[in-house]
N, C-alpha and C. Protein backbone atom coordinates (compact mmCIF):
# COMPACT_ATOMS: atom_id res chain seq x y z
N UNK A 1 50.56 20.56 25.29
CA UNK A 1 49.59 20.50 24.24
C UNK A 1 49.18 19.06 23.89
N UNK A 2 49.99 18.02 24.02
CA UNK A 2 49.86 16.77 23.71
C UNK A 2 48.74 16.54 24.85
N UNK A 3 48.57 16.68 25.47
CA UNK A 3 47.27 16.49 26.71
C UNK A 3 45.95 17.07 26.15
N UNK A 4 46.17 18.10 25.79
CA UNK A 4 44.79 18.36 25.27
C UNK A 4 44.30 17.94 23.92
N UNK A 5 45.40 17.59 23.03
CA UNK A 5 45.04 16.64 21.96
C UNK A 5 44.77 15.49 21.99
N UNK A 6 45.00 14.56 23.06
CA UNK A 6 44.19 13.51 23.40
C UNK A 6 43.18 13.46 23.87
N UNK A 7 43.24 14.60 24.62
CA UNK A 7 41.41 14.81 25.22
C UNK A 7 40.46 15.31 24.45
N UNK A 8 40.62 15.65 23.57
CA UNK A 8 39.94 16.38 22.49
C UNK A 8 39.99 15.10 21.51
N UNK A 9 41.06 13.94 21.25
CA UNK A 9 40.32 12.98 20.40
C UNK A 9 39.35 11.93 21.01
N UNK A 10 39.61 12.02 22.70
CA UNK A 10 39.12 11.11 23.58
C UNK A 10 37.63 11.70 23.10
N UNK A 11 37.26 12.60 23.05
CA UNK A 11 35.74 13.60 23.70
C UNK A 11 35.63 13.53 21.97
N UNK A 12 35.81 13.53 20.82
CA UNK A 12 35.49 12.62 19.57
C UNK A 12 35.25 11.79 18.94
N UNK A 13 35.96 10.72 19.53
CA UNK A 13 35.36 9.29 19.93
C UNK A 13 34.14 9.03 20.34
N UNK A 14 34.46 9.57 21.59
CA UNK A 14 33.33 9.20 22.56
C UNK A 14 32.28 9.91 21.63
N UNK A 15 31.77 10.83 20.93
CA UNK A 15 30.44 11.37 20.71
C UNK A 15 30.55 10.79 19.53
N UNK A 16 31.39 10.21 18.75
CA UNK A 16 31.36 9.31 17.46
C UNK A 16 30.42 8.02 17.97
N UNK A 17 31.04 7.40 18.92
CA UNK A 17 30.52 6.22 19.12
C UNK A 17 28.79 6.88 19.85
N UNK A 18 28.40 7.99 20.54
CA UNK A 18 27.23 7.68 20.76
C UNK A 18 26.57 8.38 19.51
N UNK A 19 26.87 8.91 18.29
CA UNK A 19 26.14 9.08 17.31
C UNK A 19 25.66 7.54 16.73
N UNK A 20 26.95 6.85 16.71
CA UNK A 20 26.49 5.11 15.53
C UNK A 20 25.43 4.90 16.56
N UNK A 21 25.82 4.68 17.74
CA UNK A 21 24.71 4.09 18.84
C UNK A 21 23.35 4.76 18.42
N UNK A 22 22.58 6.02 18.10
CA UNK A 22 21.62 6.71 17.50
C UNK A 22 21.52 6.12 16.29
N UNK A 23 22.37 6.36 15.26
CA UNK A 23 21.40 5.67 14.29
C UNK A 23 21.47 4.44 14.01
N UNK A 24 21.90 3.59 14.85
CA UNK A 24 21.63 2.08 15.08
C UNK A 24 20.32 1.82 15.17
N UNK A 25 19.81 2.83 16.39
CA UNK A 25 18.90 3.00 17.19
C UNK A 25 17.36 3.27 16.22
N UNK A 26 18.16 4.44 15.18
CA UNK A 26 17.15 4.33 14.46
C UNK A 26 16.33 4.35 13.33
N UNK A 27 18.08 2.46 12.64
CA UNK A 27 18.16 1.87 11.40
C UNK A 27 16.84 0.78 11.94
N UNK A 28 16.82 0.55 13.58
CA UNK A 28 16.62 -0.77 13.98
C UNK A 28 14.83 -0.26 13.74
N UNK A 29 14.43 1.00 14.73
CA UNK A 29 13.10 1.70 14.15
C UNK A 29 12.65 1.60 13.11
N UNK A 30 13.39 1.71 11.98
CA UNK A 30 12.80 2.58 10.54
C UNK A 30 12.66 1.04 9.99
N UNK A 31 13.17 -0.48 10.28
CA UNK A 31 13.43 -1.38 9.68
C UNK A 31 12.02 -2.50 10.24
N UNK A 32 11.91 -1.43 11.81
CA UNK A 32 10.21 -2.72 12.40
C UNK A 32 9.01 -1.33 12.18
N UNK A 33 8.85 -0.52 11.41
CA UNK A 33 8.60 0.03 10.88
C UNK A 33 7.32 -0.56 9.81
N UNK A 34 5.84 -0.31 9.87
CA UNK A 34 5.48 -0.60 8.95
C UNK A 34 5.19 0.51 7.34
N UNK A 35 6.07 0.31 6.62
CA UNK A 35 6.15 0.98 5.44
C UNK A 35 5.49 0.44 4.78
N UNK A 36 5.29 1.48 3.81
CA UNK A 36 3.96 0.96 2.85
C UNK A 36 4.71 0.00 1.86
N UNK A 37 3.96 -1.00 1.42
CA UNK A 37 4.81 -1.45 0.11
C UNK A 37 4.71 -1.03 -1.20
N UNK A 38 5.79 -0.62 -1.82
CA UNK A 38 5.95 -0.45 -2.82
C UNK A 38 5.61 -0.60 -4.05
N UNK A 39 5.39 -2.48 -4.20
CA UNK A 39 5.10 -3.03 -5.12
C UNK A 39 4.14 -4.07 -5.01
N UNK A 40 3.46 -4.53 -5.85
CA UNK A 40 2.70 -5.85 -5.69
C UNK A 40 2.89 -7.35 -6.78
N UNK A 41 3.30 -8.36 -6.53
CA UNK A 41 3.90 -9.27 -7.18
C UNK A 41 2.20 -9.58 -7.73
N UNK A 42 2.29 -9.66 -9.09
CA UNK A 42 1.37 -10.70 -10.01
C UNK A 42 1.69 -11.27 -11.02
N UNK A 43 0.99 -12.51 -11.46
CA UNK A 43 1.28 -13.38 -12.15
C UNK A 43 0.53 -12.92 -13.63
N UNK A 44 2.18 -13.13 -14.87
CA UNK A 44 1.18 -12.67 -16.47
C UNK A 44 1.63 -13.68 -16.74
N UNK A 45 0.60 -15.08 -17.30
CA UNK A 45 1.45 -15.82 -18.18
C UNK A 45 2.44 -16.97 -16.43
N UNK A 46 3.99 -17.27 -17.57
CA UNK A 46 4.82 -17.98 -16.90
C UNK A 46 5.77 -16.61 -16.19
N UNK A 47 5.34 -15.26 -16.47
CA UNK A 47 5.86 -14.18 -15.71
C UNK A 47 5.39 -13.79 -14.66
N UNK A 48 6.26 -13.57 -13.59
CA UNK A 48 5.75 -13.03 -12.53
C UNK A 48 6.19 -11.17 -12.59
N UNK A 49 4.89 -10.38 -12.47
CA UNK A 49 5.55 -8.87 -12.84
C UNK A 49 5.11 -8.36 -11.60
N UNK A 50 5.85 -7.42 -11.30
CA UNK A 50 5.66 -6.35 -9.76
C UNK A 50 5.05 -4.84 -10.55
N UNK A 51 4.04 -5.01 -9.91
CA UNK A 51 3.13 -3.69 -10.25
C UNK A 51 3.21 -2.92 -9.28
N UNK A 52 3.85 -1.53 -9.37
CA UNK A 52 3.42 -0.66 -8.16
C UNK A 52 2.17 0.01 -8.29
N UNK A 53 1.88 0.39 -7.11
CA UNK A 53 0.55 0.39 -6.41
C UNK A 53 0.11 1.65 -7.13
N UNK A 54 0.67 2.28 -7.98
CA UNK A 54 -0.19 3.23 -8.97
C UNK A 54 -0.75 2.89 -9.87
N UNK A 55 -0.01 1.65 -9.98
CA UNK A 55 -0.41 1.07 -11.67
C UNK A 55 -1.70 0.14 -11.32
N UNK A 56 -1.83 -0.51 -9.91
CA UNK A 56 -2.95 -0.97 -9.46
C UNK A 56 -4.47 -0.09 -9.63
N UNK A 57 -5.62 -0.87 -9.84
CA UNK A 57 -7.23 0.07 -10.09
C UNK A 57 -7.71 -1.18 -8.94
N UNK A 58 -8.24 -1.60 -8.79
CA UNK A 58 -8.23 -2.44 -7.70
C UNK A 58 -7.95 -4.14 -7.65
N UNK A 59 -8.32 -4.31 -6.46
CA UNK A 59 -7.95 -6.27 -6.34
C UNK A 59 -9.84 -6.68 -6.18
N UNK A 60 -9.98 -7.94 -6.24
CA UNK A 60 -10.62 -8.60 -5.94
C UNK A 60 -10.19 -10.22 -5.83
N UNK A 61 -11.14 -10.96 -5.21
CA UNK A 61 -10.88 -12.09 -4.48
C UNK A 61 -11.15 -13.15 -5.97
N UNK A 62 -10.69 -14.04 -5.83
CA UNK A 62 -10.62 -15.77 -6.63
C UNK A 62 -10.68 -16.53 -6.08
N UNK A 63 -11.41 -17.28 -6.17
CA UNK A 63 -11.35 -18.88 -5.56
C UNK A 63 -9.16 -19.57 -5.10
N UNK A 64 -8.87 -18.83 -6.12
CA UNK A 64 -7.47 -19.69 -5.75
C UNK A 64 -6.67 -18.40 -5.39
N UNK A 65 -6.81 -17.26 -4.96
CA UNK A 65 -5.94 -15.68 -4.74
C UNK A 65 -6.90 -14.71 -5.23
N UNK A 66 -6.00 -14.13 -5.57
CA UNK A 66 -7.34 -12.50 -6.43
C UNK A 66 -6.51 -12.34 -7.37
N UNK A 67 -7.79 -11.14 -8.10
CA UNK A 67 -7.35 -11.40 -9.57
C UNK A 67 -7.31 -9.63 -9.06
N UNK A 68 -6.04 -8.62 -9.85
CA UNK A 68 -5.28 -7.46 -9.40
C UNK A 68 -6.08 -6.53 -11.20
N UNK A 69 -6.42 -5.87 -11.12
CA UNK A 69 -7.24 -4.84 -12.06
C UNK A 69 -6.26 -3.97 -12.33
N UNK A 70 -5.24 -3.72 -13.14
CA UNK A 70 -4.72 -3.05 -13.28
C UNK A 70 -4.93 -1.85 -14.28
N UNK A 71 -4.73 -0.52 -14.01
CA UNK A 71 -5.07 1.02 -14.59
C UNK A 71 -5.22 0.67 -15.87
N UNK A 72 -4.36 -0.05 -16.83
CA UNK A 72 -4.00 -0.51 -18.17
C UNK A 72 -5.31 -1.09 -18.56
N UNK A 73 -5.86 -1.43 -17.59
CA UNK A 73 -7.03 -2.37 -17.91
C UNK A 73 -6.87 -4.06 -18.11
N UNK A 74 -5.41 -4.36 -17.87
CA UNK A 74 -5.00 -5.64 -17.68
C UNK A 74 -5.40 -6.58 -16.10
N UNK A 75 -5.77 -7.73 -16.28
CA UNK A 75 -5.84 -8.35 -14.91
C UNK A 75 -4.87 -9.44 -14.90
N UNK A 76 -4.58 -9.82 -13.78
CA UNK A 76 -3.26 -10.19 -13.23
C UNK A 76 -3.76 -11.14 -12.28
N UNK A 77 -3.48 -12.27 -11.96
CA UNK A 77 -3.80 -13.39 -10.65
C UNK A 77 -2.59 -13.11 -9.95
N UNK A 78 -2.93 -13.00 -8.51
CA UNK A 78 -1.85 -13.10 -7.46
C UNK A 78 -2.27 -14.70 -6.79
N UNK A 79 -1.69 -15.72 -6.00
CA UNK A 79 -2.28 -16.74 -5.66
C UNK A 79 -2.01 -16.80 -3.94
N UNK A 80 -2.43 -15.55 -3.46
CA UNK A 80 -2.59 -15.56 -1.78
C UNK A 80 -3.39 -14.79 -1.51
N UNK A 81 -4.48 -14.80 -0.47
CA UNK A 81 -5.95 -14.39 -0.44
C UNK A 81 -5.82 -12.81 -0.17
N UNK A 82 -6.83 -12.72 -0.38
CA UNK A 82 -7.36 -11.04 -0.57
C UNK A 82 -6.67 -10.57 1.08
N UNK A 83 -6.41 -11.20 2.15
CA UNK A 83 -6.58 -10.65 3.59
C UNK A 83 -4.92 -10.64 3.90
N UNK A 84 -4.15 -11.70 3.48
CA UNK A 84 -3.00 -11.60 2.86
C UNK A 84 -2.08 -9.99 2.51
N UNK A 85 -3.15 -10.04 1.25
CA UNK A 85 -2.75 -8.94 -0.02
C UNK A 85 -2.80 -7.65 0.85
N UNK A 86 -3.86 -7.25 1.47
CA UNK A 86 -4.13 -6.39 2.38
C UNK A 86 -3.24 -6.03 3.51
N UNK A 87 -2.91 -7.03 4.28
CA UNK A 87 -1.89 -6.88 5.42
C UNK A 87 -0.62 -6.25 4.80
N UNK A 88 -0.37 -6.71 3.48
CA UNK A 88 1.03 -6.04 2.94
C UNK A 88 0.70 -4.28 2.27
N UNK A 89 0.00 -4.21 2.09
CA UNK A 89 -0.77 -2.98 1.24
C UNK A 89 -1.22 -1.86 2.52
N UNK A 90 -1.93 -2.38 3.31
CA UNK A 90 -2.66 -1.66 3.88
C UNK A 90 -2.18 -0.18 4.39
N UNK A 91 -0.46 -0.29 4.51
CA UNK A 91 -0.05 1.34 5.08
C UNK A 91 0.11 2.47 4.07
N UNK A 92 -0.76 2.13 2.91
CA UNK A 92 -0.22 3.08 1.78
C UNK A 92 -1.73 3.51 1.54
N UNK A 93 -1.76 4.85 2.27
CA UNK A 93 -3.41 5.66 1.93
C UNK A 93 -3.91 5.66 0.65
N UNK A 94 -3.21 5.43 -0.35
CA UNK A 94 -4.05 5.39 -1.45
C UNK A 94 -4.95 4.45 -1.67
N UNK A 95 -4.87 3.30 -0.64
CA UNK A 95 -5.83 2.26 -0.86
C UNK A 95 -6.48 2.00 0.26
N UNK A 96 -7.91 1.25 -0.28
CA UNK A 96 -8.58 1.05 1.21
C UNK A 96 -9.68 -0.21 0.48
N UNK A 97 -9.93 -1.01 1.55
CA UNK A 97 -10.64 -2.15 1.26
C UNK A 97 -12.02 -2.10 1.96
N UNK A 98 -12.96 -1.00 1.03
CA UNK A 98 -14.06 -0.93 1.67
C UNK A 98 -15.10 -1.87 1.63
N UNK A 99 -14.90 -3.29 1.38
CA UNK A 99 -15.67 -4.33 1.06
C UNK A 99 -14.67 -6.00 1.13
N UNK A 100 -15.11 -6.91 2.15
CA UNK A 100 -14.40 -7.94 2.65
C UNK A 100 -13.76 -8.59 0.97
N UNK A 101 -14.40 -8.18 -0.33
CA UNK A 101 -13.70 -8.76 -1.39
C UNK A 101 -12.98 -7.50 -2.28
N UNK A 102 -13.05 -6.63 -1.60
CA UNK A 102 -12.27 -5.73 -2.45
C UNK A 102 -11.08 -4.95 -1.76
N UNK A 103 -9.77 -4.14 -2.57
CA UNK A 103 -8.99 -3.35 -2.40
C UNK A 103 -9.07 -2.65 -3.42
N UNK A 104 -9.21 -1.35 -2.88
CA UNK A 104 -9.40 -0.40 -4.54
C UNK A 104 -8.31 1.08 -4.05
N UNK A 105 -7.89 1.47 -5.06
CA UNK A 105 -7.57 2.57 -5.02
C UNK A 105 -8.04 3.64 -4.97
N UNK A 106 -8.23 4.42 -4.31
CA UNK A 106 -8.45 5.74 -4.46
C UNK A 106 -8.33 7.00 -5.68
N UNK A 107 -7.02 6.61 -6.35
CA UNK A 107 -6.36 7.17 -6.90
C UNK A 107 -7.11 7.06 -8.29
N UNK A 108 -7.31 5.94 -8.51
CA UNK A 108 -8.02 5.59 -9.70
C UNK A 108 -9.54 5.64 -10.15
N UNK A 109 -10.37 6.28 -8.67
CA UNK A 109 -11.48 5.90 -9.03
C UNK A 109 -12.46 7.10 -9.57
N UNK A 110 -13.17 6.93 -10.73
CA UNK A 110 -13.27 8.21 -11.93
C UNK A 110 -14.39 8.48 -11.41
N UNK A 111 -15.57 7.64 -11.00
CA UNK A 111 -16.88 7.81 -10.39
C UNK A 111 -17.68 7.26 -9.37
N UNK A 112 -18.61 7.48 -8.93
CA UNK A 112 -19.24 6.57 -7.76
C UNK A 112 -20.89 6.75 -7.72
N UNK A 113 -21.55 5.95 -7.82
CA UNK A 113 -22.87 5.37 -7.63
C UNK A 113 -23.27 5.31 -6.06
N UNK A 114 -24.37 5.66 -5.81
CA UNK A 114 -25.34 5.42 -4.89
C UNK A 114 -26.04 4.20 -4.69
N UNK A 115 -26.37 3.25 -3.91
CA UNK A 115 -27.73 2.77 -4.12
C UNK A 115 -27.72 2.07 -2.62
N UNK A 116 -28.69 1.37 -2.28
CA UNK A 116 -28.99 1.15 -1.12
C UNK A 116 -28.27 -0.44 -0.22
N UNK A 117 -27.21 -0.64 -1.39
CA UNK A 117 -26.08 -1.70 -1.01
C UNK A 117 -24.75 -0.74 -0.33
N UNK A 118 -24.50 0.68 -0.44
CA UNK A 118 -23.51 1.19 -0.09
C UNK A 118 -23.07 1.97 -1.62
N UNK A 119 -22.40 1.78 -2.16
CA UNK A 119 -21.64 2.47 -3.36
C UNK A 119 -21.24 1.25 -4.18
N UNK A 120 -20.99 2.09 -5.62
CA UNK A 120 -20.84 1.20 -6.62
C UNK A 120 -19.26 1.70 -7.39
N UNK A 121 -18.18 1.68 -7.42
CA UNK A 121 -17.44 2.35 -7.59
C UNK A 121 -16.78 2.18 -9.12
N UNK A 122 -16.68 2.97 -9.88
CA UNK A 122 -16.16 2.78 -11.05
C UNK A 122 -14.49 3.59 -11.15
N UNK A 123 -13.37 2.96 -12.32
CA UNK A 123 -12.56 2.97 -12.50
C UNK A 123 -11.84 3.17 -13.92
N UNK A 124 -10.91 4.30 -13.61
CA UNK A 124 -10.34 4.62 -15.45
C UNK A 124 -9.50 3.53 -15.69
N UNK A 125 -10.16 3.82 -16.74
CA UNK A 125 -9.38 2.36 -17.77
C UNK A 125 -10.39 1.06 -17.18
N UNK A 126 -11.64 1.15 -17.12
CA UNK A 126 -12.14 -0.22 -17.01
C UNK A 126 -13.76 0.44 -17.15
N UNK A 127 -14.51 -0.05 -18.35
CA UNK A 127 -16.01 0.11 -18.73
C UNK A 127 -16.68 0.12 -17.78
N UNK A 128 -18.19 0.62 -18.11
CA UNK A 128 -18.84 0.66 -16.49
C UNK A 128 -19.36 -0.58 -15.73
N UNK A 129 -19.26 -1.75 -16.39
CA UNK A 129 -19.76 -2.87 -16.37
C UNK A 129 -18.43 -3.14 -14.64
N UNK A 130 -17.59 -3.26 -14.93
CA UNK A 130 -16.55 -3.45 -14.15
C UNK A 130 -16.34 -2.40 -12.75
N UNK A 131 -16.89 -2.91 -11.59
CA UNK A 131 -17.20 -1.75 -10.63
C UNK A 131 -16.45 -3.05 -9.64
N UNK A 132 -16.74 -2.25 -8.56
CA UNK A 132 -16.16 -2.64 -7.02
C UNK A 132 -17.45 -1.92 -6.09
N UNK A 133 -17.32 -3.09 -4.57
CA UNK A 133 -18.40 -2.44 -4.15
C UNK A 133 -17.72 -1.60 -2.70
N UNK A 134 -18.75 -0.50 -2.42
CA UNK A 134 -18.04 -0.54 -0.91
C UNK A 134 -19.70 -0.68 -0.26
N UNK A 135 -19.38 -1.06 1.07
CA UNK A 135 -20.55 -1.51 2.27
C UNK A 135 -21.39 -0.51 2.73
N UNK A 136 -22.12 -0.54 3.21
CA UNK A 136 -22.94 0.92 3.81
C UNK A 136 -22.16 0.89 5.12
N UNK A 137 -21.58 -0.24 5.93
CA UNK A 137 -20.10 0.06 7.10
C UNK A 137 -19.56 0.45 6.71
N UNK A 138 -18.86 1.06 5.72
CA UNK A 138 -17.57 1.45 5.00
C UNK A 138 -17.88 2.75 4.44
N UNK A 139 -19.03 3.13 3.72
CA UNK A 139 -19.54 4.58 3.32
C UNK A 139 -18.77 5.91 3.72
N UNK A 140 -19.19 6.35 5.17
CA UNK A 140 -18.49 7.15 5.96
C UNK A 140 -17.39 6.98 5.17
N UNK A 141 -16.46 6.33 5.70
CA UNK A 141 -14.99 6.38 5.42
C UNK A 141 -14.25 6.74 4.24
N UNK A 142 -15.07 5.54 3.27
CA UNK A 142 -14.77 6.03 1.77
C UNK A 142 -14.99 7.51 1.77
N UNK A 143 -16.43 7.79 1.79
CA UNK A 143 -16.52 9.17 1.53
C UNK A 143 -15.68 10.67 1.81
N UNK A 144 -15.32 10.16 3.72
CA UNK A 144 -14.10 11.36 4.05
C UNK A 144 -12.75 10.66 3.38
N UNK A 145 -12.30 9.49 2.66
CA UNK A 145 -10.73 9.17 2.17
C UNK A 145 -11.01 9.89 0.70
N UNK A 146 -12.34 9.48 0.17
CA UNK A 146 -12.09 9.68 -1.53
C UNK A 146 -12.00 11.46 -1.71
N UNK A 147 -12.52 11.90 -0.73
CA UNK A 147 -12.49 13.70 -0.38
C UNK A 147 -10.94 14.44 -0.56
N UNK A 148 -10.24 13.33 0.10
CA UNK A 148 -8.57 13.87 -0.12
C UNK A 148 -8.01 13.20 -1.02
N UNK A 149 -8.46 12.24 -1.72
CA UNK A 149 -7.50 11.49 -2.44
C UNK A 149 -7.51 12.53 -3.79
């Protein structure tokens, strides 16, 4: 019996060690992985606050970063460019940057305008004065994303 209890811890081992080997395999995947991010760092004041991307209504560009529109109706300076902001954002469908100065949410957006620039997009929690644009390149797209959002 002692024979087959070693072979039986041998043949336990062995499928122990090729399980870690699997999810080594695929801690190392899930880690080069582009996940959406979570949060977005902006500047209030001498505070720096992390807004997640719900609490975001959209970004737009600044001469020195973009300034982040938040649902609250608060704006926020981030100080790294709009293309930046995007590369970190971009895997999370709720947002889409249908205009080289904008990132807007989907999630947030209450109405939308026509006119012969592409769309005019408006946002809860921000008067109508305060819009975002998208492109007549970008139309299509918005139109089939804002359909599911």
């Amino acid at each position: 019996m002692p024979d087959n209890v070693n072979e039986l811890l041998q043949d336990l081992m062995s499928e122990l060690r090729d399980v870690r080997a699997e999810n080594a395999r695929i801690l190392q995947a899930l880690e080069g992985a582009a996940l959406p991010a979570r949060r977005q760092a902006a500047q209030q004041g001498d505070r720096l606050r992390l807004l997640k991307v719900s609490e975001i209504a959209f970004i737009t560009t600044k001469d020195d970063g973009v300034a982040i529109h938040a649902a609250d109706g608060q704006v926020y300076l981030y100080f790294e460019g709009i293309g930046v902001v995007w590369e970190r954002l971009k895997a999370d469908q709720r947002l889409m940057r249908p205009h080289k100065s904008y990132i807007i949410n989907l999630d947030q957006v209450r109405a939308v305008d026509n006119d012969n620039a592409g769309r005019a997009v408006f946002f809860y929690g921000w008067p109508d004065e305060t819009t975002a644009r998208v492109t007549n390149d970008n139309v299509a797209e918005f139109d089939r994303r804002l359909a599911y959002a």
